[in-house]
Protein backbone atom coordinates (compact mmCIF):
# COMPACT_ATOMS: atom_id res chain seq x y z
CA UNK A 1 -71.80 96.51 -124.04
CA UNK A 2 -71.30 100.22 -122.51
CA UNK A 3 -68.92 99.85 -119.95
CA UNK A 4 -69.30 103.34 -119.34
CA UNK A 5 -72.63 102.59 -117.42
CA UNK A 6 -71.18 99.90 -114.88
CA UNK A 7 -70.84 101.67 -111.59
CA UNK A 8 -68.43 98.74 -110.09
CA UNK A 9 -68.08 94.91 -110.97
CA UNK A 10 -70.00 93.77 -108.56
CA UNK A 11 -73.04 95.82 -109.34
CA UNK A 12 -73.20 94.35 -112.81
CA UNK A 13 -72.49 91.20 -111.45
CA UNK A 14 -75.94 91.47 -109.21
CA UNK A 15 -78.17 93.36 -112.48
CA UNK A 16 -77.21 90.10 -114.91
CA UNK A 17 -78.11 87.65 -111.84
CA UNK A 18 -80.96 89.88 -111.37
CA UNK A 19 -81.88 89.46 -115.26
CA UNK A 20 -80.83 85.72 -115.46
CA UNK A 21 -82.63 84.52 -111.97
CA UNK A 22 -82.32 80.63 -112.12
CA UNK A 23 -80.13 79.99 -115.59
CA UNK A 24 -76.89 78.04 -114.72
CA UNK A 25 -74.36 80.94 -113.93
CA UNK A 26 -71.62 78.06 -113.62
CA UNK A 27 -70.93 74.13 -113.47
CA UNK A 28 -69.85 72.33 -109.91
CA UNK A 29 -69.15 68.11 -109.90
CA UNK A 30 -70.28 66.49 -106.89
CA UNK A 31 -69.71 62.75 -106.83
CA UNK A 32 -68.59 62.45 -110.35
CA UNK A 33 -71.79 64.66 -111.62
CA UNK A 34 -72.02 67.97 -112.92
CA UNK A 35 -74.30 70.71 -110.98
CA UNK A 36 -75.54 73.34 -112.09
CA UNK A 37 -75.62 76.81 -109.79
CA UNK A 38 -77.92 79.12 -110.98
CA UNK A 39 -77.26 82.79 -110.72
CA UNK A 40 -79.26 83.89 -108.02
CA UNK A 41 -77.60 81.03 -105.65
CA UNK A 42 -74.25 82.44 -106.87
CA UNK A 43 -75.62 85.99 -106.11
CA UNK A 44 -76.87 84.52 -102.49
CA UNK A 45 -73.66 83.29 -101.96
CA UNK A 46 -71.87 86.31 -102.19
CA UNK A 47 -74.67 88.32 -100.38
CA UNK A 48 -73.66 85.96 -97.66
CA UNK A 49 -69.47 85.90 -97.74
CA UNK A 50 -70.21 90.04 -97.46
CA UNK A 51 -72.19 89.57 -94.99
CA UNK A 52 -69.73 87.11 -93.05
CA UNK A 53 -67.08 89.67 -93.62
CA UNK A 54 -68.65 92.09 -92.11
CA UNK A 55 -69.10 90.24 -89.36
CA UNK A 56 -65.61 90.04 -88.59
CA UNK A 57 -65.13 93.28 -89.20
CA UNK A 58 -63.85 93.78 -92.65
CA UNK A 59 -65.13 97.54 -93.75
CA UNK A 60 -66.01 98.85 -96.96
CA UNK A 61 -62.22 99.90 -98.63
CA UNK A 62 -60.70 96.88 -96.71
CA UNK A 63 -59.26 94.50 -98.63
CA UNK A 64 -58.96 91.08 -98.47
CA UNK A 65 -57.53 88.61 -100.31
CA UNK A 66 -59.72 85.15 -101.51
C-alpha cells in the first residue's frame, strides 16, 4: 500500500467502497442475528451524517467529536 497517494482518510475510505460496492464492509446483530452492511450503505451513511452536519452548521475545519 502507498500511503503516499491517500489525499485524506476519508477519501480512501470512499475509493475502497467505491471498489468493493456491496461486499460486507462490517457485521451488525439485530435480534440475536448477524447483518451484514455492505460498503456502499456504510459509504451512504456517512454521505448522510456530513450532510446532517452541515445542516446544523458544522463547516469544513470544524470539529466534532462522535
Amino acid at each position: 500500500m502507498n500511503y503516499a497517494n491517500w489525499r485524506s482518510l476519508p477519501g480512501r475510505f470512499f475509493e475502497v467502497a467505491r471498489q468493493r460496492e456491496t461486499r460486507p464492509f462490517l457485521w451488525t446483530k439485530h435480534n440475536r442475528e448477524y447483518e451484514s452492511v455492505s460498503w456502499l450503505e456504510a459509504a451512504d451513511a456517512v454521505l448522510r451524517l456530513a450532510r446532517g452536519l452541515a445542516a446544523i452548521g458544522i463547516e469544513r475545519g470544524d470539529r466534532v467529536a462522535l
